[in-house]
N, C-alpha and C. Protein backbone atom coordinates (compact mmCIF):
# COMPACT_ATOMS: atom_id res chain seq x y z
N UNK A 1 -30.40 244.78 -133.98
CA UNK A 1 -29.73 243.49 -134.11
C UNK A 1 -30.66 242.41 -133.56
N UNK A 2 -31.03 241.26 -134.03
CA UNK A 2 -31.36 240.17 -133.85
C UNK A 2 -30.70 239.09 -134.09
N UNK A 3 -31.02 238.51 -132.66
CA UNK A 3 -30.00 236.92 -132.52
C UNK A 3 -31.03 235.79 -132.06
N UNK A 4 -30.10 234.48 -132.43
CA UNK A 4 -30.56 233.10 -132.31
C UNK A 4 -29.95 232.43 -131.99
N UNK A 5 -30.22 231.41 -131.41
CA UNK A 5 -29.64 230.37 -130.81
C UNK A 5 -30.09 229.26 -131.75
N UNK A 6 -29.62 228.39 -132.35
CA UNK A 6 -30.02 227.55 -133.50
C UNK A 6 -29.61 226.32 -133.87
N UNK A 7 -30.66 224.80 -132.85
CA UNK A 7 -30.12 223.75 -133.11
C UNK A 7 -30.20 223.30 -134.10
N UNK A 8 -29.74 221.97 -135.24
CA UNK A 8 -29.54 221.87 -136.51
C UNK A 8 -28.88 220.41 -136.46
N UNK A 9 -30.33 219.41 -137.13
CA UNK A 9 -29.84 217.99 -137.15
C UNK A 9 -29.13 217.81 -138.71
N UNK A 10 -28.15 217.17 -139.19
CA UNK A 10 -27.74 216.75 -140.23
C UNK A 10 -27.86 215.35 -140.31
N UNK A 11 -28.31 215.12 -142.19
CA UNK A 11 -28.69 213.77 -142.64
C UNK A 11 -27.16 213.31 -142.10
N UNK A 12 -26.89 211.98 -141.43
CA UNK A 12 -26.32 211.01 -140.90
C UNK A 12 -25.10 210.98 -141.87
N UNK A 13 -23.88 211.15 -142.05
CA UNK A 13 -22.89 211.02 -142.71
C UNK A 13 -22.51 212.01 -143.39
N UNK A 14 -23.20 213.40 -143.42
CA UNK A 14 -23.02 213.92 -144.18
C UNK A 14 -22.45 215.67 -143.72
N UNK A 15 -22.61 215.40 -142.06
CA UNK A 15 -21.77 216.28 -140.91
C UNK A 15 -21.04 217.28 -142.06
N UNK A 16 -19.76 217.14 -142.20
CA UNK A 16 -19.16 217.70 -142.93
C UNK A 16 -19.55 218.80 -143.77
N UNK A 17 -20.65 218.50 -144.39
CA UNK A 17 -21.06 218.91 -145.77
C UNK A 17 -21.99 219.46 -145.22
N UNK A 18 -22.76 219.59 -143.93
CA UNK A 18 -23.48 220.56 -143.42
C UNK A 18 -22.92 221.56 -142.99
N UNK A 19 -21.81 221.39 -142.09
CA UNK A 19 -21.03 222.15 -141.38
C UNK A 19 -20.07 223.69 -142.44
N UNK A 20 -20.28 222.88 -143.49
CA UNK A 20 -18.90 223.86 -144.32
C UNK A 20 -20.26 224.75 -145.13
N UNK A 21 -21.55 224.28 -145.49
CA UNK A 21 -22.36 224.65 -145.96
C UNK A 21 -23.29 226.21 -144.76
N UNK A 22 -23.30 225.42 -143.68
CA UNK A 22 -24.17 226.51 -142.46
C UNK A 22 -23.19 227.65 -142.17
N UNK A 23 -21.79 227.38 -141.98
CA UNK A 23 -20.76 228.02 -142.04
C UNK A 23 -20.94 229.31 -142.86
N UNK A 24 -21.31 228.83 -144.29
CA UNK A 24 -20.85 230.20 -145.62
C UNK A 24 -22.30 230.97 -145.15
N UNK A 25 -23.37 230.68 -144.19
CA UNK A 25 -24.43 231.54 -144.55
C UNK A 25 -24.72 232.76 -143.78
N UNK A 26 -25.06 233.42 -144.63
CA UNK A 26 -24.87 235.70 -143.92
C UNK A 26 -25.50 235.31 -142.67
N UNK A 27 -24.93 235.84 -141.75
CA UNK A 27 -25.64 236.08 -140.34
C UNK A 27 -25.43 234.67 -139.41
N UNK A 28 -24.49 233.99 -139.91
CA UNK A 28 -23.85 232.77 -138.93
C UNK A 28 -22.74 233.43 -138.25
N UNK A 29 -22.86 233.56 -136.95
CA UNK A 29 -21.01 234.51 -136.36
C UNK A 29 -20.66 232.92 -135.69
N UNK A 30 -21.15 232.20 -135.70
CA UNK A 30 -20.74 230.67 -134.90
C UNK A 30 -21.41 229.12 -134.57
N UNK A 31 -20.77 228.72 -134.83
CA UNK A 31 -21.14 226.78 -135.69
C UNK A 31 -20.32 226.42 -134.43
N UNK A 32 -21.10 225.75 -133.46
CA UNK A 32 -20.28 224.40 -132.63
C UNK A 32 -21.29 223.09 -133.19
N UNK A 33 -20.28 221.79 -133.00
CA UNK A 33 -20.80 220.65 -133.37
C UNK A 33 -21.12 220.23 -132.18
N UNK A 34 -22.01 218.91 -131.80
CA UNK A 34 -22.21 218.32 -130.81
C UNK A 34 -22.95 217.15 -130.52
N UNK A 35 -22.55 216.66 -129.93
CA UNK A 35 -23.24 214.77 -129.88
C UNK A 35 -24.37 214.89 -128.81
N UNK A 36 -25.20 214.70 -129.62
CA UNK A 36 -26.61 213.85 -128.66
C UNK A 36 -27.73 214.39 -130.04
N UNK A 37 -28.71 214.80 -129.20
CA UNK A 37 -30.03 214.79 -130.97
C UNK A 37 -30.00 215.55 -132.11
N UNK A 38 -28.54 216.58 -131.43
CA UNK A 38 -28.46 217.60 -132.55
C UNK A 38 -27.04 217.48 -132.94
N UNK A 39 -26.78 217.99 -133.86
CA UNK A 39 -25.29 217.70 -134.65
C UNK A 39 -24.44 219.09 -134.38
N UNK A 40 -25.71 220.22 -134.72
CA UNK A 40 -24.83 221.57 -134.54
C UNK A 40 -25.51 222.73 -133.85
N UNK A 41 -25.04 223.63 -133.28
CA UNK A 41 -25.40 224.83 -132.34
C UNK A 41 -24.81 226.11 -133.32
N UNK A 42 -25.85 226.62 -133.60
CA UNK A 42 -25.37 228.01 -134.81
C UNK A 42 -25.61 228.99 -133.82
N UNK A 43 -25.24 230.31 -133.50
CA UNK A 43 -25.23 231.83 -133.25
C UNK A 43 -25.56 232.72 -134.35
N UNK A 44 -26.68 232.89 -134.39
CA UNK A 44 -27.47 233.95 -135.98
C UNK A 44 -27.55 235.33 -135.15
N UNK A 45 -27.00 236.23 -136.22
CA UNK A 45 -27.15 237.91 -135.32
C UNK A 45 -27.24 238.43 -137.17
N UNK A 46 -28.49 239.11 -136.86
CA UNK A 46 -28.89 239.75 -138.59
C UNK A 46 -29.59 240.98 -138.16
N UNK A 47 -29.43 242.17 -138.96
CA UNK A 47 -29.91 243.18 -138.60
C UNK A 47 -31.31 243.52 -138.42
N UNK A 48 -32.44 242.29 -138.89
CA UNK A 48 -33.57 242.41 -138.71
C UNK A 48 -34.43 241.09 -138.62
N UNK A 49 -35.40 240.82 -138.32
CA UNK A 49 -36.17 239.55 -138.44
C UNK A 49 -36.09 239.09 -139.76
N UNK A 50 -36.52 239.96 -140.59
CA UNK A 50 -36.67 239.45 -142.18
C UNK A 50 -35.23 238.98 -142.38
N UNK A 51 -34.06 239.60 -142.20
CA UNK A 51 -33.28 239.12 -142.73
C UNK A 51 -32.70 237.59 -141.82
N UNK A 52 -33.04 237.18 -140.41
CA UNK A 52 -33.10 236.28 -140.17
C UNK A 52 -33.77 234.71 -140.74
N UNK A 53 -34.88 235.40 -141.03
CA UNK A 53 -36.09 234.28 -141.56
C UNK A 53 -35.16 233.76 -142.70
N UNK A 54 -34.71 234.51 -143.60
CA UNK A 54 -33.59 234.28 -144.85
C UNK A 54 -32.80 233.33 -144.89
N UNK A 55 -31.88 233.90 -143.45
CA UNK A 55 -30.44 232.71 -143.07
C UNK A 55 -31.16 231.33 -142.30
N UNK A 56 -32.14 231.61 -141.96
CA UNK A 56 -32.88 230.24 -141.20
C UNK A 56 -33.52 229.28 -142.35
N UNK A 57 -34.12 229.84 -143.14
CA UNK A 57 -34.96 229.41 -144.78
C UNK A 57 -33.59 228.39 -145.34
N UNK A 58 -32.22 229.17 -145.61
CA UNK A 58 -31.20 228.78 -146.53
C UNK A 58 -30.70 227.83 -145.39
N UNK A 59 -30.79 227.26 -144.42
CA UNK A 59 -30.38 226.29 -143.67
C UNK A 59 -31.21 225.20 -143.73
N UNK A 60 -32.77 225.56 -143.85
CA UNK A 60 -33.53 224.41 -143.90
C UNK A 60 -33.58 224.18 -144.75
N UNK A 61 -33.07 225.00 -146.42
CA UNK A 61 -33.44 224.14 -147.18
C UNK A 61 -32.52 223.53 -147.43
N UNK A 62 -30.81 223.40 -147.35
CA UNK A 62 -29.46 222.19 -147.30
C UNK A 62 -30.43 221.48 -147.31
N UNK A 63 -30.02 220.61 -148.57
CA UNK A 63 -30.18 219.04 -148.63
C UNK A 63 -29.37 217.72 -147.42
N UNK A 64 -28.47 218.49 -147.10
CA UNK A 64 -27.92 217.66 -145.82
C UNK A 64 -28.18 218.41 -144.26
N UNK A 65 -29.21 218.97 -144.08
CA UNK A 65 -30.07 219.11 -142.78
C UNK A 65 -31.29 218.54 -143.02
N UNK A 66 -31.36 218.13 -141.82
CA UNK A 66 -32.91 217.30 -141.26
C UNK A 66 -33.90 218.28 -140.94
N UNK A 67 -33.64 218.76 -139.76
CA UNK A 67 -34.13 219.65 -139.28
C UNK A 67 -33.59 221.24 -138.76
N UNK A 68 -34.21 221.98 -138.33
CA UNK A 68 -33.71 223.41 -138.17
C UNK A 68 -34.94 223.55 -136.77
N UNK A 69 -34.18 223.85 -135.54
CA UNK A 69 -35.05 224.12 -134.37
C UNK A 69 -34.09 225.76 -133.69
N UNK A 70 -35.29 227.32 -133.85
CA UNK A 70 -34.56 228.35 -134.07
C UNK A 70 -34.94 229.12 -132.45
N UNK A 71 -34.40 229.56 -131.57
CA UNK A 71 -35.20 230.23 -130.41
C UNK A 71 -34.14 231.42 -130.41
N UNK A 72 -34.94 232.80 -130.66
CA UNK A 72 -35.02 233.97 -130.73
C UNK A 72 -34.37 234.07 -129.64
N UNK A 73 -33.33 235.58 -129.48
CA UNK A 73 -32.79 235.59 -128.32
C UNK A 73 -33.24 237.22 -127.77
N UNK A 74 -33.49 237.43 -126.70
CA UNK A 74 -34.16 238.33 -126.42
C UNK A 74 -33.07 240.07 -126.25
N UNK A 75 -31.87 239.85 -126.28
CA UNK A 75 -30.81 240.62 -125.89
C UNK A 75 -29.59 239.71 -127.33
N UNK A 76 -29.17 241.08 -127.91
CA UNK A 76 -27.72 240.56 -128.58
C UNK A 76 -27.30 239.64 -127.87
N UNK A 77 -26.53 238.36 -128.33
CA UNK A 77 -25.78 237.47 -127.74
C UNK A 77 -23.92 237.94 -127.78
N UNK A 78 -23.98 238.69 -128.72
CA UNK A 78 -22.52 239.07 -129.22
C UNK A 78 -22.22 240.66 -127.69
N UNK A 79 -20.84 240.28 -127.77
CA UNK A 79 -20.71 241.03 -126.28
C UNK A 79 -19.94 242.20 -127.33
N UNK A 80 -19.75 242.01 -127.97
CA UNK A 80 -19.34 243.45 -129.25
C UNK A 80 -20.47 244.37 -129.60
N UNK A 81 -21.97 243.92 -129.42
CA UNK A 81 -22.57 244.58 -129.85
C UNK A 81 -23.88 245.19 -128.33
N UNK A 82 -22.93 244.68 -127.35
CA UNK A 82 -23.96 245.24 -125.86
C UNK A 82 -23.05 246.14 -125.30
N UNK A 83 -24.28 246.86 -124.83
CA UNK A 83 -24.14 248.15 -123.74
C UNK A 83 -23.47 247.77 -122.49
N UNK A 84 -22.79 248.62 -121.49
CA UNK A 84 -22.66 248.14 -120.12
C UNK A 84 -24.22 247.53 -119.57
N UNK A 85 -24.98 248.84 -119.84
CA UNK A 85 -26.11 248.39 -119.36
C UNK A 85 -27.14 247.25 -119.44
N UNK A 86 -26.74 246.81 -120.50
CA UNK A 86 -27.23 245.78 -121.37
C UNK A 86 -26.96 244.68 -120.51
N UNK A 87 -25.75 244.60 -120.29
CA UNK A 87 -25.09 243.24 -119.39
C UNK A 87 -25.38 242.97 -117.94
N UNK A 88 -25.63 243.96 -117.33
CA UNK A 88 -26.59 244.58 -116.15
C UNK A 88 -27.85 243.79 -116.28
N UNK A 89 -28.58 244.16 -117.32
CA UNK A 89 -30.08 243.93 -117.53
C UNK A 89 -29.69 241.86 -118.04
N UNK A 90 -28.75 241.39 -118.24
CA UNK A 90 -29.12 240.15 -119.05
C UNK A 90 -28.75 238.97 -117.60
N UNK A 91 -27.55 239.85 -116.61
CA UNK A 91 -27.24 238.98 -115.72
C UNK A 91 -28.45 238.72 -114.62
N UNK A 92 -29.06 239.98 -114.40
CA UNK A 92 -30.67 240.06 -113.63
C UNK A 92 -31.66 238.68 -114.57
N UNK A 93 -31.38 239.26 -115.52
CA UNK A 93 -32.51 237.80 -116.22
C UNK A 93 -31.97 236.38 -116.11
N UNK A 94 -30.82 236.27 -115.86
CA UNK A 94 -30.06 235.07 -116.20
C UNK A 94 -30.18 234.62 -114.57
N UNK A 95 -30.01 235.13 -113.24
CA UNK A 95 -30.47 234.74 -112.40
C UNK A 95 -31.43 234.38 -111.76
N UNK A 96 -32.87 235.18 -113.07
CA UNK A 96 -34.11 234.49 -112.43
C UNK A 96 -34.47 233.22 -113.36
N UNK A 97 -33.61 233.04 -114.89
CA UNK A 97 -33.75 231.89 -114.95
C UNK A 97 -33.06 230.80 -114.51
N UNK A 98 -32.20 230.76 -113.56
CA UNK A 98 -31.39 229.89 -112.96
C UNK A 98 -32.62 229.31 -111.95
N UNK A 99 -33.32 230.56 -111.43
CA UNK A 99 -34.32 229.80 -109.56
C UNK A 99 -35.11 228.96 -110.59
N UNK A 100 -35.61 229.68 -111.83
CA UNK A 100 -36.58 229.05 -112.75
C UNK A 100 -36.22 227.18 -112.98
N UNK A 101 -34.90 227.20 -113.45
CA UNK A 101 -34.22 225.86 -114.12
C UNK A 101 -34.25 225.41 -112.99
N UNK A 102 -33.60 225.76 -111.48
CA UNK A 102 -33.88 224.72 -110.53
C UNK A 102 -34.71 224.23 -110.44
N UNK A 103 -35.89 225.11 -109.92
CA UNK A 103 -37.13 224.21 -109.70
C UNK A 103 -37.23 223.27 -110.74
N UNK A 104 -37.62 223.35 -112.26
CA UNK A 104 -37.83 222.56 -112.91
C UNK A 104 -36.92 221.45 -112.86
N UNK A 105 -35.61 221.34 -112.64
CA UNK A 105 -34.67 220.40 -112.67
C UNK A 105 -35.08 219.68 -111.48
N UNK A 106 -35.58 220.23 -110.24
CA UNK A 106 -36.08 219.41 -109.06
C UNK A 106 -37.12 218.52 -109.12
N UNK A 107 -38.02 219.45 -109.95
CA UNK A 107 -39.49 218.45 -110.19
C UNK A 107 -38.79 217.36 -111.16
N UNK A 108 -38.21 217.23 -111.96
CA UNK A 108 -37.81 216.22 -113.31
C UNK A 108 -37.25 215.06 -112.24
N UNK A 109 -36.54 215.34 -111.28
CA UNK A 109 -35.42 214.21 -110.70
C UNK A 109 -36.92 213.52 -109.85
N UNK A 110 -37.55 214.19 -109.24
CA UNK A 110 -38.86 214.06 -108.70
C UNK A 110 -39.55 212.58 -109.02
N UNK A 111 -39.67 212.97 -110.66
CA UNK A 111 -40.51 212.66 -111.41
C UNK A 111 -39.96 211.17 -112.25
N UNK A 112 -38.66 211.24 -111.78
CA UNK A 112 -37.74 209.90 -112.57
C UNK A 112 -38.28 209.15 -111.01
């Protein structure tokens, strides 16, 4: 299983018609909308890279998306498709990127 995390700008007015469009495509399990540079947050889980590249391809090419920005997820995101152990291994990672995000969030306030 391979997953994504997948921001997704839509041409200006045309929200809608992206949304019902990213929606119908194989390997979307979830579409949130959202205000600031991006319009939408997709969840891609496809049984292989190739078949990812596919559902990412048929998003960029909608005539009502701008852009398509895709970051690979290193562990299933879907909790249907993880191990106990799995969840073990993602909360260990998720706490060393938390010391990670602090620091960086410290230097940024720093830096304003």
């Amino acid at each position: 299983m391979v997953s994504a995390v997948v921001l997704i700008k839509a041409v200006p007015c045309q929200e809608n018609i992206a949304y019902t469009s990213i929606k119908a495509i194989e390997g979307v399990e979830k579409l949130y909308t959202l205000f600031g540079d991006h319009d939408f947050l997709a969840i891609i889980e496809t049984e292989d890279q190739a078949m990812l590249k596919r559902s990412l391809k048929e998003i960029e090419m909608l005539n009502s998306v701008i852009s398509v920005d895709a970051l690979l997820s290193r562990t299933s995101l879907s909790l249907k498709n993880r191990e106990a152990s799995d969840l073990s291994a993602l909360h260990q990672d998720q706490n060393h990127i938390t010391s990670i995000d602090e620091r960086t969030f410290s230097d940024r306030v720093i830096l304003k």
